[in-house]
C-alpha atoms as a PDB file:
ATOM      1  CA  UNK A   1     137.106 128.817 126.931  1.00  0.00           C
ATOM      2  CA  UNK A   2     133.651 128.333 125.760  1.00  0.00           C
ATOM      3  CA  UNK A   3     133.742 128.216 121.883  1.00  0.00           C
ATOM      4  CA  UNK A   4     131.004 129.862 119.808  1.00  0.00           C
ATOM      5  CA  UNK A   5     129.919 126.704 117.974  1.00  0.00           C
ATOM      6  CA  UNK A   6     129.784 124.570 121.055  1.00  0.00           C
ATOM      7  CA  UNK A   7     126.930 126.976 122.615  1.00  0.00           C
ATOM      8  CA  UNK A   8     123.288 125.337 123.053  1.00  0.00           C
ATOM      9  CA  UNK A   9     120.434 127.139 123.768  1.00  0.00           C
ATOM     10  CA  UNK A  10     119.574 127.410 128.060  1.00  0.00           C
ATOM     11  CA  UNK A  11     123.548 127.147 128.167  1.00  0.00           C
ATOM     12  CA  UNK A  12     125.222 129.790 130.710  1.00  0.00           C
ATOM     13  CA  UNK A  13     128.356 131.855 129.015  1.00  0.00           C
ATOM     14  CA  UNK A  14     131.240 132.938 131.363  1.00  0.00           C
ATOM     15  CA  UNK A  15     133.932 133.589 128.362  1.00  0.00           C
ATOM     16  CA  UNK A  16     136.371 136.126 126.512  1.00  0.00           C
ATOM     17  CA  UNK A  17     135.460 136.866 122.869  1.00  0.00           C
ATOM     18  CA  UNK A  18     136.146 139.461 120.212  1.00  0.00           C
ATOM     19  CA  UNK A  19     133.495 142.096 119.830  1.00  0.00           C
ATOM     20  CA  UNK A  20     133.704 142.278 116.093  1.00  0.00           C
ATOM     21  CA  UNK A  21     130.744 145.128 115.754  1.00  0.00           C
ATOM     22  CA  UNK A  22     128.699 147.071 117.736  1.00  0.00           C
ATOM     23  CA  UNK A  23     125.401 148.977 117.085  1.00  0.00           C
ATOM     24  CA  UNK A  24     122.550 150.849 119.324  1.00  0.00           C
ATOM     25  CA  UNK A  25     119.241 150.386 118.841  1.00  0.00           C
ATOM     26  CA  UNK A  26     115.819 151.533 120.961  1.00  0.00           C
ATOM     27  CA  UNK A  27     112.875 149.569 122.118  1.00  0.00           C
ATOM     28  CA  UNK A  28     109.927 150.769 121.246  1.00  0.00           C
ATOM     29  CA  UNK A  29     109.412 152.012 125.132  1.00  0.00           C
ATOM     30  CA  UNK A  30     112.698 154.069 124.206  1.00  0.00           C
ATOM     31  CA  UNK A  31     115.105 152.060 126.561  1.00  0.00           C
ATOM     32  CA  UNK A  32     118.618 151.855 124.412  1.00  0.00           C
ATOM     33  CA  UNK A  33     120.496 148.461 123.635  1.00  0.00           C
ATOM     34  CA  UNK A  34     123.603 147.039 121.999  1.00  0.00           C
ATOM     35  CA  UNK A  35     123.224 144.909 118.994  1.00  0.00           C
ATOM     36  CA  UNK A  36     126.908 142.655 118.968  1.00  0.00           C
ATOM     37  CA  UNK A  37     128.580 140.538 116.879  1.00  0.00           C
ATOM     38  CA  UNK A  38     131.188 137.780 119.123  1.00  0.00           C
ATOM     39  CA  UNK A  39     134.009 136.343 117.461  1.00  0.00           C
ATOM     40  CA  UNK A  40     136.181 133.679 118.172  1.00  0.00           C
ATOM     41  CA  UNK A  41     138.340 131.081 116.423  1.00  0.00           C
ATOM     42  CA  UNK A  42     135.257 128.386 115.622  1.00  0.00           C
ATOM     43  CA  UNK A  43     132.983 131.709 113.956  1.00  0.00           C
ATOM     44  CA  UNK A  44     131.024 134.300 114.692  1.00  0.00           C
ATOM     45  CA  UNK A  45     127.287 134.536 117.073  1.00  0.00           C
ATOM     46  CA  UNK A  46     125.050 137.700 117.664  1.00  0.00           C
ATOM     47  CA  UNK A  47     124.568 138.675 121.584  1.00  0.00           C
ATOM     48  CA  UNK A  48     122.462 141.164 122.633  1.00  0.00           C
ATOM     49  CA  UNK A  49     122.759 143.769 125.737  1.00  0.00           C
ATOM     50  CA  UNK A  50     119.170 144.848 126.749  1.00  0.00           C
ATOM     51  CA  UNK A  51     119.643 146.050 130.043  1.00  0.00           C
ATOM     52  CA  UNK A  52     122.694 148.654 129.976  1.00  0.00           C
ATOM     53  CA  UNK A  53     123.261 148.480 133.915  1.00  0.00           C
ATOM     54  CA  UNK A  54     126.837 149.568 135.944  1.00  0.00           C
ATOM     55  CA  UNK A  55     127.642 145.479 134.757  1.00  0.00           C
ATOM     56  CA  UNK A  56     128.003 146.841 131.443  1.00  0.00           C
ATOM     57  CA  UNK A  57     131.422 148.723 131.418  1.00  0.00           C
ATOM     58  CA  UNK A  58     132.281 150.753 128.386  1.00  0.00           C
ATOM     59  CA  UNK A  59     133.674 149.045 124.975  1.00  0.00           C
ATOM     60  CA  UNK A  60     133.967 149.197 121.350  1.00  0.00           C
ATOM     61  CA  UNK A  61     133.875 147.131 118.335  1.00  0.00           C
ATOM     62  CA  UNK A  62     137.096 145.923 118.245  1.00  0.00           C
ATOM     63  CA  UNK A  63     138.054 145.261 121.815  1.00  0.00           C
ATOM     64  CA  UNK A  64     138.391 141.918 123.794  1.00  0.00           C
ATOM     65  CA  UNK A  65     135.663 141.855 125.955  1.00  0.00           C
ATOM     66  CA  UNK A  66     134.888 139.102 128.967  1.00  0.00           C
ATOM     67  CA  UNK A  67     130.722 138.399 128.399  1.00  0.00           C
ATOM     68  CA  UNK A  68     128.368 136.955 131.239  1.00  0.00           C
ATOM     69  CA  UNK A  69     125.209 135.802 130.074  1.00  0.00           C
ATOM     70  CA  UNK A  70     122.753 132.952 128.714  1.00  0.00           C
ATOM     71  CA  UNK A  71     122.306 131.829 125.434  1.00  0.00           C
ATOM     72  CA  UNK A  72     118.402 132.061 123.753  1.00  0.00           C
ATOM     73  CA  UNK A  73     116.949 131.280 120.539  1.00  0.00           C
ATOM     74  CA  UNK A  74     115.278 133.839 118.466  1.00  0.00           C
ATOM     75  CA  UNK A  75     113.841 132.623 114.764  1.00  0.00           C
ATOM     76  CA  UNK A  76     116.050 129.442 114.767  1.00  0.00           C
ATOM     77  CA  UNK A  77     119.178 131.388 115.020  1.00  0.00           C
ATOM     78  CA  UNK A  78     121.307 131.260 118.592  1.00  0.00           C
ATOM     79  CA  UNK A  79     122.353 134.497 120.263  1.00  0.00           C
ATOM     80  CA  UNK A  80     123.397 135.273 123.616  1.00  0.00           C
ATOM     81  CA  UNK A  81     121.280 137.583 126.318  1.00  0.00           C
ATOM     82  CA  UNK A  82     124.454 139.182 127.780  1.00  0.00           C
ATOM     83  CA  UNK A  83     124.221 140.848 131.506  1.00  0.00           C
ATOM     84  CA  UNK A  84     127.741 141.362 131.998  1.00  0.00           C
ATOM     85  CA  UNK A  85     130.819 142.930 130.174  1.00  0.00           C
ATOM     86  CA  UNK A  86     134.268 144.208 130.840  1.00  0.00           C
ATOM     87  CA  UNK A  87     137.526 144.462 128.519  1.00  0.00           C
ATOM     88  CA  UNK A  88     139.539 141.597 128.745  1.00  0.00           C
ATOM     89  CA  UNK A  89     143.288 142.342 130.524  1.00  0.00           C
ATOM     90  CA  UNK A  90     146.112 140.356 128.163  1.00  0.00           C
ATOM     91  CA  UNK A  91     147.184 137.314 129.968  1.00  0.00           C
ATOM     92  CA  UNK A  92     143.725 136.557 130.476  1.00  0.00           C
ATOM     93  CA  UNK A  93     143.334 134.795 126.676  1.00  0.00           C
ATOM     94  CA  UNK A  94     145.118 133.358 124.432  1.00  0.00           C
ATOM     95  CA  UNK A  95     144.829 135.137 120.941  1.00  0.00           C
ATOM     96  CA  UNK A  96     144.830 131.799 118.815  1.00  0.00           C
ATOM     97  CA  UNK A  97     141.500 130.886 120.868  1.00  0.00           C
ATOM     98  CA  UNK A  98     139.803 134.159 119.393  1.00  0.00           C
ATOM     99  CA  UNK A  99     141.395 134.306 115.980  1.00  0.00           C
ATOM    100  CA  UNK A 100     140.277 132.106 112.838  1.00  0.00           C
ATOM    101  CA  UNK A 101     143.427 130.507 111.454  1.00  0.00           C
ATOM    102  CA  UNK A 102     144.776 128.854 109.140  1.00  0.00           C
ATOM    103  CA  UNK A 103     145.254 124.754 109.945  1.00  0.00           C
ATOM    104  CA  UNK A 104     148.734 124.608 107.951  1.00  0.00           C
ATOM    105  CA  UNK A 105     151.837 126.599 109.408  1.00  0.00           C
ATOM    106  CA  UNK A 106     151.793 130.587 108.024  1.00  0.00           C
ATOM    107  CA  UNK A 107     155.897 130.792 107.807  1.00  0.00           C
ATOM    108  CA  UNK A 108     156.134 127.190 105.943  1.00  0.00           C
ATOM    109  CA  UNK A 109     153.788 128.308 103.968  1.00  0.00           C
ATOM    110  CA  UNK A 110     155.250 131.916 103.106  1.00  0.00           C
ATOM    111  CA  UNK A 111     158.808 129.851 103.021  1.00  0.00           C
ATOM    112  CA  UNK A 112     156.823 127.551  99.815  1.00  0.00           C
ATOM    113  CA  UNK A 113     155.821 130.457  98.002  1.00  0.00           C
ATOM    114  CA  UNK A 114     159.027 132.190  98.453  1.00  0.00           C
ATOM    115  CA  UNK A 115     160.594 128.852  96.713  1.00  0.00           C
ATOM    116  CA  UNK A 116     158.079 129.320  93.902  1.00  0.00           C
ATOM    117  CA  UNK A 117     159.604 132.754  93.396  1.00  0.00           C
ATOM    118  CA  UNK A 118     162.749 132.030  93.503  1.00  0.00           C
ATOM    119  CA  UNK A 119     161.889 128.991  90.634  1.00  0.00           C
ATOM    120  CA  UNK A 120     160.972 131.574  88.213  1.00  0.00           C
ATOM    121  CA  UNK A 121     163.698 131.797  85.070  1.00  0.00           C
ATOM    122  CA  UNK A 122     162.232 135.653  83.987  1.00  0.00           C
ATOM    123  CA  UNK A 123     164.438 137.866  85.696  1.00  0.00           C
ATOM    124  CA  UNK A 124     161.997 141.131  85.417  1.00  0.00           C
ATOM    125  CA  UNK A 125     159.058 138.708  86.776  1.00  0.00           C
ATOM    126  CA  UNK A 126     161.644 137.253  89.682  1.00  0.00           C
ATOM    127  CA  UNK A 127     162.130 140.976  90.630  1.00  0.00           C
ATOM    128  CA  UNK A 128     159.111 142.061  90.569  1.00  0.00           C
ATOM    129  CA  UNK A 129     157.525 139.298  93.307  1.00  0.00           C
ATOM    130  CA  UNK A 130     160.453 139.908  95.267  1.00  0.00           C
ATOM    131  CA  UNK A 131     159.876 143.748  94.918  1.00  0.00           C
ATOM    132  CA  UNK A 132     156.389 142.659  97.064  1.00  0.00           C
ATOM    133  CA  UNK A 133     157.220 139.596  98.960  1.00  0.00           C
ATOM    134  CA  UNK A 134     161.146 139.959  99.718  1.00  0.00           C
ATOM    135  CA  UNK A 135     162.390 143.875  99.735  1.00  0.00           C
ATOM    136  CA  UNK A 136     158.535 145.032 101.795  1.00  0.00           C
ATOM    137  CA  UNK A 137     158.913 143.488 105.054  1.00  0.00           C
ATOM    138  CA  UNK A 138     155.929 145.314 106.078  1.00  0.00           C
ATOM    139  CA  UNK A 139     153.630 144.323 103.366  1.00  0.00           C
ATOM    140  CA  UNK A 140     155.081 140.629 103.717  1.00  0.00           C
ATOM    141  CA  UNK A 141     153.656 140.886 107.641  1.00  0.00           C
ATOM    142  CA  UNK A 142     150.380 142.038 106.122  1.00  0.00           C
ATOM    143  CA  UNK A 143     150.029 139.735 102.989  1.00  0.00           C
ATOM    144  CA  UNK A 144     150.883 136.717 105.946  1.00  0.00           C
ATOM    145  CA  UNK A 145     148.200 137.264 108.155  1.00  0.00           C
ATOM    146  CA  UNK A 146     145.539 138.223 106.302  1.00  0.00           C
ATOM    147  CA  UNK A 147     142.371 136.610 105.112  1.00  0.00           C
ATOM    148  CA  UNK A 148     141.295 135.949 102.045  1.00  0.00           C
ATOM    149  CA  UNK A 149     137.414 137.316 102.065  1.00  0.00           C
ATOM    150  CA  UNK A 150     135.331 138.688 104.572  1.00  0.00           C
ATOM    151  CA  UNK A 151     133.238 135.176 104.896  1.00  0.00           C
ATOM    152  CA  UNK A 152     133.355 133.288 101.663  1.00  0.00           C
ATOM    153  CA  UNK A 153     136.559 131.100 102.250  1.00  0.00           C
ATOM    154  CA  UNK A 154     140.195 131.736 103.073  1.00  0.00           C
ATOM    155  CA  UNK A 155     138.468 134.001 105.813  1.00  0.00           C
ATOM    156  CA  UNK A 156     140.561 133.248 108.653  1.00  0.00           C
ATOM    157  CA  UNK A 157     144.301 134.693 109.507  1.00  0.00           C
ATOM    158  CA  UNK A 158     146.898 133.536 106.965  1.00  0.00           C
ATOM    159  CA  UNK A 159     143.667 132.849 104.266  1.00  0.00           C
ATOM    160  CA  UNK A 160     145.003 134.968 101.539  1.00  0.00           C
ATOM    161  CA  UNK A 161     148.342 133.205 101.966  1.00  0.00           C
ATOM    162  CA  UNK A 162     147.149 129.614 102.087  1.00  0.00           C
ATOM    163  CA  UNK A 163     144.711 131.015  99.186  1.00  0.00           C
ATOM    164  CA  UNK A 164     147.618 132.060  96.808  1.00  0.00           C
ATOM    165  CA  UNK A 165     150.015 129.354  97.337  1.00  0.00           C
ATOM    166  CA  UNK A 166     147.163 126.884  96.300  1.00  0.00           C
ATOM    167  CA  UNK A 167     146.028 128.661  93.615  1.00  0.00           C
ATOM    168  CA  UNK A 168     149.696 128.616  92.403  1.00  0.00           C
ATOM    169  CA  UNK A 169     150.394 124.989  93.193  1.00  0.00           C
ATOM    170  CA  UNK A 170     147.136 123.994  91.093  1.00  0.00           C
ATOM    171  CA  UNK A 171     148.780 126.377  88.085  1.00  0.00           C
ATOM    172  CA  UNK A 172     151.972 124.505  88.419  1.00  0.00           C
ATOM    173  CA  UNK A 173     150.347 121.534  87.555  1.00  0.00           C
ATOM    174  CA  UNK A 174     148.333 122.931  84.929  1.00  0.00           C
ATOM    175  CA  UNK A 175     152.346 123.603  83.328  1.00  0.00           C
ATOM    176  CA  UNK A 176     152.977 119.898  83.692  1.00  0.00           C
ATOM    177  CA  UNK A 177     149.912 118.719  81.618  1.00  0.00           C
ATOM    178  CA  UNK A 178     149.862 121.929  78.988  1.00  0.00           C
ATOM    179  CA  UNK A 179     153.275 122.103  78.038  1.00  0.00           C
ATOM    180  CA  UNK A 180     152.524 125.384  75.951  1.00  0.00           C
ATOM    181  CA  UNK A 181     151.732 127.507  79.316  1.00  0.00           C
ATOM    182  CA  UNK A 182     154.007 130.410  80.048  1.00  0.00           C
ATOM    183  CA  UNK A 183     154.796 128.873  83.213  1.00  0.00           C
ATOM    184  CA  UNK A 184     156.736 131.800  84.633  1.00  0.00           C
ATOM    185  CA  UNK A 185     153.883 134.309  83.456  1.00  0.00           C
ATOM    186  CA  UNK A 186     151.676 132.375  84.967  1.00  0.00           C
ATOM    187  CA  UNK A 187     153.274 131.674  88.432  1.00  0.00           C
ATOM    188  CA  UNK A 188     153.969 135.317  88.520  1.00  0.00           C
ATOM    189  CA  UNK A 189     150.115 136.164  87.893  1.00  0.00           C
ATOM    190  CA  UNK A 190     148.904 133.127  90.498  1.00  0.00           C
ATOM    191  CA  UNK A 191     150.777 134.890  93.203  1.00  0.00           C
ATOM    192  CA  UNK A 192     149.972 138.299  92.289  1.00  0.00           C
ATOM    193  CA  UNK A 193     146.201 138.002  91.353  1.00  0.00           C
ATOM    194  CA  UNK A 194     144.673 138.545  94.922  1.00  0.00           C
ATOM    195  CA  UNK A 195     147.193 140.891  96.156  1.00  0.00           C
ATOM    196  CA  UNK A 196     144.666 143.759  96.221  1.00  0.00           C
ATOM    197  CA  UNK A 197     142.732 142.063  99.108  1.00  0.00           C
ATOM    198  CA  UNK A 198     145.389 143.650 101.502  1.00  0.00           C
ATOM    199  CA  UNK A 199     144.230 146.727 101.270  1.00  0.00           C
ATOM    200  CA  UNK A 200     140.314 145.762  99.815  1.00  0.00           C
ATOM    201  CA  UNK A 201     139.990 144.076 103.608  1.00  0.00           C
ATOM    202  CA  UNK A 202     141.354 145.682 106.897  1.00  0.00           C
ATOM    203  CA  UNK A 203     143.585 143.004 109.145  1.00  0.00           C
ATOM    204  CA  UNK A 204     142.113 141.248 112.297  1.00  0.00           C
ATOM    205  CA  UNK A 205     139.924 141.346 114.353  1.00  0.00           C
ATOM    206  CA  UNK A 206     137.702 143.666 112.236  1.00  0.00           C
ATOM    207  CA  UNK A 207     138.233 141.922 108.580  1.00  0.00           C
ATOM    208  CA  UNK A 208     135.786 144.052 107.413  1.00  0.00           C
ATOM    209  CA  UNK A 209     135.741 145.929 103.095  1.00  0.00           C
ATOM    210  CA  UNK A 210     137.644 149.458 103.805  1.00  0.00           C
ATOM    211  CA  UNK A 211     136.197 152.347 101.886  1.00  0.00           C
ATOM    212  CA  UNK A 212     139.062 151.756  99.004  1.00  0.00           C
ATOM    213  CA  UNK A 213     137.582 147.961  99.056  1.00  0.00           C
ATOM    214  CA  UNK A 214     134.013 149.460  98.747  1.00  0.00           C
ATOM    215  CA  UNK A 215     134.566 151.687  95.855  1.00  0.00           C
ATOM    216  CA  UNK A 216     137.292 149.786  93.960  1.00  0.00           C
ATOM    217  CA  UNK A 217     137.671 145.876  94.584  1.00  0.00           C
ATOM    218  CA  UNK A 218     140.976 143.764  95.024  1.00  0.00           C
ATOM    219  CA  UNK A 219     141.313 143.428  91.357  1.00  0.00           C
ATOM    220  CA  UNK A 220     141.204 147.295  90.405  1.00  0.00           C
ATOM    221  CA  UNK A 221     143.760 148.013  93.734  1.00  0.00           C
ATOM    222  CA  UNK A 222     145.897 144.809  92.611  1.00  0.00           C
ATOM    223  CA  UNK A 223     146.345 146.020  88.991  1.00  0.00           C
ATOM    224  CA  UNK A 224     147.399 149.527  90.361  1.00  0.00           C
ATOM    225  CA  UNK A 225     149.736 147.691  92.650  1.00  0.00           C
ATOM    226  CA  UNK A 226     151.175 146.052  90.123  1.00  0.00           C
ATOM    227  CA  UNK A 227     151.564 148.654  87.605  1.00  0.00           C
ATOM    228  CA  UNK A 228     153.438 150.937  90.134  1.00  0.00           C
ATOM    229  CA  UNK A 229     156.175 148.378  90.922  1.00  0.00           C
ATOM    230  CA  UNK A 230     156.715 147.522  86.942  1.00  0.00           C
ATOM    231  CA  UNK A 231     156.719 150.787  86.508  1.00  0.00           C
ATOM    232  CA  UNK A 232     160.076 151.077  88.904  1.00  0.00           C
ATOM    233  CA  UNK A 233     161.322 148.346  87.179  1.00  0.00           C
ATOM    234  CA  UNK A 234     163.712 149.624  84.326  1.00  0.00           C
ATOM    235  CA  UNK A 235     163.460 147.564  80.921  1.00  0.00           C
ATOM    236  CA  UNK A 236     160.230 145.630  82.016  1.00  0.00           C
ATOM    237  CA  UNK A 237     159.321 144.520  78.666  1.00  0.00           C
ATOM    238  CA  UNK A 238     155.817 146.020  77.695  1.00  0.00           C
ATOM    239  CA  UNK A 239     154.197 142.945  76.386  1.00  0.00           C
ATOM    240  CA  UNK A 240     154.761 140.496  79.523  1.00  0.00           C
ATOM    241  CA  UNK A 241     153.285 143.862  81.401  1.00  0.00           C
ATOM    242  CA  UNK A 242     150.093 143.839  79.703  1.00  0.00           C
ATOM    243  CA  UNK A 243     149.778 140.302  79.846  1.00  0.00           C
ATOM    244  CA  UNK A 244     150.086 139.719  83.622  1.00  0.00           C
ATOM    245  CA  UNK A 245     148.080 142.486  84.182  1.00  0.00           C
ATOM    246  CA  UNK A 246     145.348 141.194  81.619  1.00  0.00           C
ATOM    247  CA  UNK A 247     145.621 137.697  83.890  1.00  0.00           C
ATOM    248  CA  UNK A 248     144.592 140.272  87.025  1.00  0.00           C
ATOM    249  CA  UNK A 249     142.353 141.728  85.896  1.00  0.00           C
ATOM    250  CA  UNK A 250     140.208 138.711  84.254  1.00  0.00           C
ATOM    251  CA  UNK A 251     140.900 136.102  87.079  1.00  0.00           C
ATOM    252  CA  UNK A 252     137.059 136.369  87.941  1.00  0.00           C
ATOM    253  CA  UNK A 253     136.478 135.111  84.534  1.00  0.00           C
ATOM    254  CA  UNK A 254     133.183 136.109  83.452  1.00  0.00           C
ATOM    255  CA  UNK A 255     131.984 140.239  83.965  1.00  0.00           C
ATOM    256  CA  UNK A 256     129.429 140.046  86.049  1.00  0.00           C
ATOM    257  CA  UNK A 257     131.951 138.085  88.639  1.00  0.00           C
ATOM    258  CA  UNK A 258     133.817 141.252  88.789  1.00  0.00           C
ATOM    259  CA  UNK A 259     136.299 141.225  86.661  1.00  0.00           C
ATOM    260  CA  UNK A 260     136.971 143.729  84.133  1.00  0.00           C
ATOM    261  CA  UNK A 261     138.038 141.779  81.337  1.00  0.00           C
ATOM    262  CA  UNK A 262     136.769 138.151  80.028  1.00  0.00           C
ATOM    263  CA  UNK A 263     140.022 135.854  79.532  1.00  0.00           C
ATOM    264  CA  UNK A 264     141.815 136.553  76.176  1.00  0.00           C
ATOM    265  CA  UNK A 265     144.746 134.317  76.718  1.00  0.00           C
ATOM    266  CA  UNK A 266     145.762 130.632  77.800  1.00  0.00           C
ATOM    267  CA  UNK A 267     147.376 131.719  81.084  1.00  0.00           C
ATOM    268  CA  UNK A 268     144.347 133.724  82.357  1.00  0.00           C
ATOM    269  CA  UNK A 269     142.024 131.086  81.397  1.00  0.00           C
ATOM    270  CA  UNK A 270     144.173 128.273  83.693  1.00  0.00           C
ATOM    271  CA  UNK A 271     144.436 131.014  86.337  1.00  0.00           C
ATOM    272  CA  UNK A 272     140.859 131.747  86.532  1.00  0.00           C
ATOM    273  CA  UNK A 273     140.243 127.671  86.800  1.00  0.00           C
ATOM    274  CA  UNK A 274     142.258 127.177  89.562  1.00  0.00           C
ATOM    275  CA  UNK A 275     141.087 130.320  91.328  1.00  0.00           C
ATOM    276  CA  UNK A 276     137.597 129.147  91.294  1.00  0.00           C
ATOM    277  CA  UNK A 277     138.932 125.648  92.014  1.00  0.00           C
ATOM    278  CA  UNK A 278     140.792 126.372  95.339  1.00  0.00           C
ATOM    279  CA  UNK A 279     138.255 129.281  95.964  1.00  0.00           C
ATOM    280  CA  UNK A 280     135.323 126.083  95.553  1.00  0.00           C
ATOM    281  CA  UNK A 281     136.997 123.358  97.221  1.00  0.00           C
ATOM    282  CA  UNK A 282     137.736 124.800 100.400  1.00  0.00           C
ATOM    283  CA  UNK A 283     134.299 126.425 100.698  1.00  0.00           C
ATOM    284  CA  UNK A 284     133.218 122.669 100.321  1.00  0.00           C
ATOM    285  CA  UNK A 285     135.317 122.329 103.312  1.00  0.00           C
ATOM    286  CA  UNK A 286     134.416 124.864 105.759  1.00  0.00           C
ATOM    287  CA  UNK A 287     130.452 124.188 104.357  1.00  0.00           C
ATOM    288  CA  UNK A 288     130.926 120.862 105.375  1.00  0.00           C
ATOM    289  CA  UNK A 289     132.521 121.620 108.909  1.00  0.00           C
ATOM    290  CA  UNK A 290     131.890 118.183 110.867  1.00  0.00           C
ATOM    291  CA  UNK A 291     129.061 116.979 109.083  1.00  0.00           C
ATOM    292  CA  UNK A 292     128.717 113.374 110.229  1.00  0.00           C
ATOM    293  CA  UNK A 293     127.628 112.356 106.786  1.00  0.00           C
ATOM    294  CA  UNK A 294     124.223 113.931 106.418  1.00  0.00           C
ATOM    295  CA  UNK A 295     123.293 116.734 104.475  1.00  0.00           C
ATOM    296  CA  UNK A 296     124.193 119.624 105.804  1.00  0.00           C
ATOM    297  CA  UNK A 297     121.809 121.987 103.616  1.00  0.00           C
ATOM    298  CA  UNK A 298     122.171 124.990 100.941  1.00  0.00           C
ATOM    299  CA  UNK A 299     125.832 126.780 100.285  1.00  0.00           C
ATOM    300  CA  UNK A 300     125.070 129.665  98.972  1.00  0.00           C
ATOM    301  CA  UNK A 301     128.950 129.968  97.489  1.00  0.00           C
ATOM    302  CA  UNK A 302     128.477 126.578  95.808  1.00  0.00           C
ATOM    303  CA  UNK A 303     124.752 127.225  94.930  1.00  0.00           C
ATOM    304  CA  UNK A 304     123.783 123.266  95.784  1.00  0.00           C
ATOM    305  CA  UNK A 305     122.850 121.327  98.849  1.00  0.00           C
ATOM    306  CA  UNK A 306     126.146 119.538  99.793  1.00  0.00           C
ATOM    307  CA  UNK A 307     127.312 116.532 102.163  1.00  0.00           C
ATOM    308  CA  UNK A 308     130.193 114.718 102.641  1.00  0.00           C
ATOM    309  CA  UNK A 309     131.329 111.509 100.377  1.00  0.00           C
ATOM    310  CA  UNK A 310     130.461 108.344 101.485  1.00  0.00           C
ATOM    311  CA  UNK A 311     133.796 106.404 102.813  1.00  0.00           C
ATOM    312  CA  UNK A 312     134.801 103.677  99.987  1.00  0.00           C
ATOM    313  CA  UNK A 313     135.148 100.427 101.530  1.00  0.00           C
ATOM    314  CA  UNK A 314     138.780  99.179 101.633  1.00  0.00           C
ATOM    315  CA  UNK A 315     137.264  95.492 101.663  1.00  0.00           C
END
């Protein structure tokens, strides 16, 4: 397997990737040509099919496709010249080698948050996570294995898990320190607040906004998911309803993040924080990817040049 990031230009490519899009396009002579986007577990590179010859066998964005070609430079950015293509047969490739994914184990992790759920005092708050993450097998699969964002951070399978049980670890601590927190509330609210991304994103390989996360955003589809499973919950007091869904929808904190409403109460505010704090922290992390030490130059997420700290000498 020839990894993505490990290409150089003048390298040759024999290797099995994901063809996460495909476009035509026409040189100005007329001759047609595929515009791709290659995917594997260490990111994404363009290639580019000029010469559509009987080498070229018939894809589409989506498929596993074995590439032949040579990797060129065009305005500083890598891409590879491809000359030959044909799907990939399973037992060719191993799916983890094409896949982003999380480092940290998906089920231990789903098995943490499950604990967290089952922690909760509020019995109409208990039943309503488990309404999601217990009694919906399917939507458990879903909310699993997918990402968090399109490219931002989380964006690999099992992102929008790892994503939520941080963000509700970081609350949890936020209840030890500020005694006056509606802890359960605000559990409940760190595990629900991104829940809209399964449906704002479509699952992998593609990981791409659907036309419901185009014209409506996880936090409009989350407070509608929401709503609808309160609403099947009989006696959910009205009050603790309006406040988790007020934490929902003002997690993005400020209105021209997104969200429809500022923060209006304590537990939105400390949800919002440690959004943007486990949101921040691991796009330090993937910005950083094995910088050596040096800087490794602007992130647009974290608007700054960033580098990794200097060790501290144990001495």
């Amino acid at each position: 397997m020839q990894f993505l990031h490990e290409l150089r230009e003048g390298q040759k490519v024999s290797s099995i990737y994901i063809c996460k899009a495909k476009t035509s396009g026409s040189t100005k002579a007329g001759k047609t040509y595929y515009n791709l986007t290659l995917q594997d577990k260490s990111g994404s590179l363009a290639g580019k099919v000029w010469e559509l010859t009987n080498a070229i066998e018939h894809f589409e964005a989506g498929d596993t496709i074995r590439i032949e070609g040579d990797v060129t430079s065009f305005n500083g950015e890598l891409q590879i010249r491809i000359t030959r293509i044909r799907r990939a047969t399973e037992g060719e490739y191993d799916l983890s080698d094409l896949l982003p994914t999380s480092p940290y184990d998906i089920d231990k992790m789903y098995q943490q948050l499950l604990d967290k759920i089952s922690s909760l005092k509020n019995p109409k708050l208990k039943r309503l996570l488990n309404s999601f993450f217990v009694d919906d097998p399917e939507f458990a699969r879903s909310f699993k294995y997918h990402s968090a964002a399109k490219a931002m951070h989380h964006g690999f399978v099992g992102g929008l898990l790892q994503h939520t049980l941080g963000v509700a670890s970081i609350c949890e601590s936020y209840c030890k320190v500020y005694s006056y927190l509606n802890r359960d509330l605000l559990i409940t609210a760190a595990i629900l607040h991104d829940i809209g991304k399964v449906q704002e994103l479509s699952e992998f390989p593609t990981n791409d906004y659907t036309d419901d996360g185009q014209l409506l955003g996880h936090i409009v589809i989350g407070y509608e998911m929401v709503s609808r499973h309160i609403d099947m919950i009989e006696g959910f007091p009205q009050k603790t309803a309006s406040e988790l869904k007020h934490c929902i929808l003002a997690h993005h904190g400020e209105l021209e993040f997104g969200s429809p409403k500022k923060p209006a109460i304590a537990e939105a505010v400390a949800l919002n924080l440690a959004d943007n704090a486990d949101a921040k922290l691991e796009m330090m992390l993937e910005g950083l990817g094995e910088s050596n030490g040096e800087w490794v130059g602007f992130n647009r997420g974290l608007d700054s040049n960033i580098r990794k700290t200097t060790p501290i000498s144990q001495g």
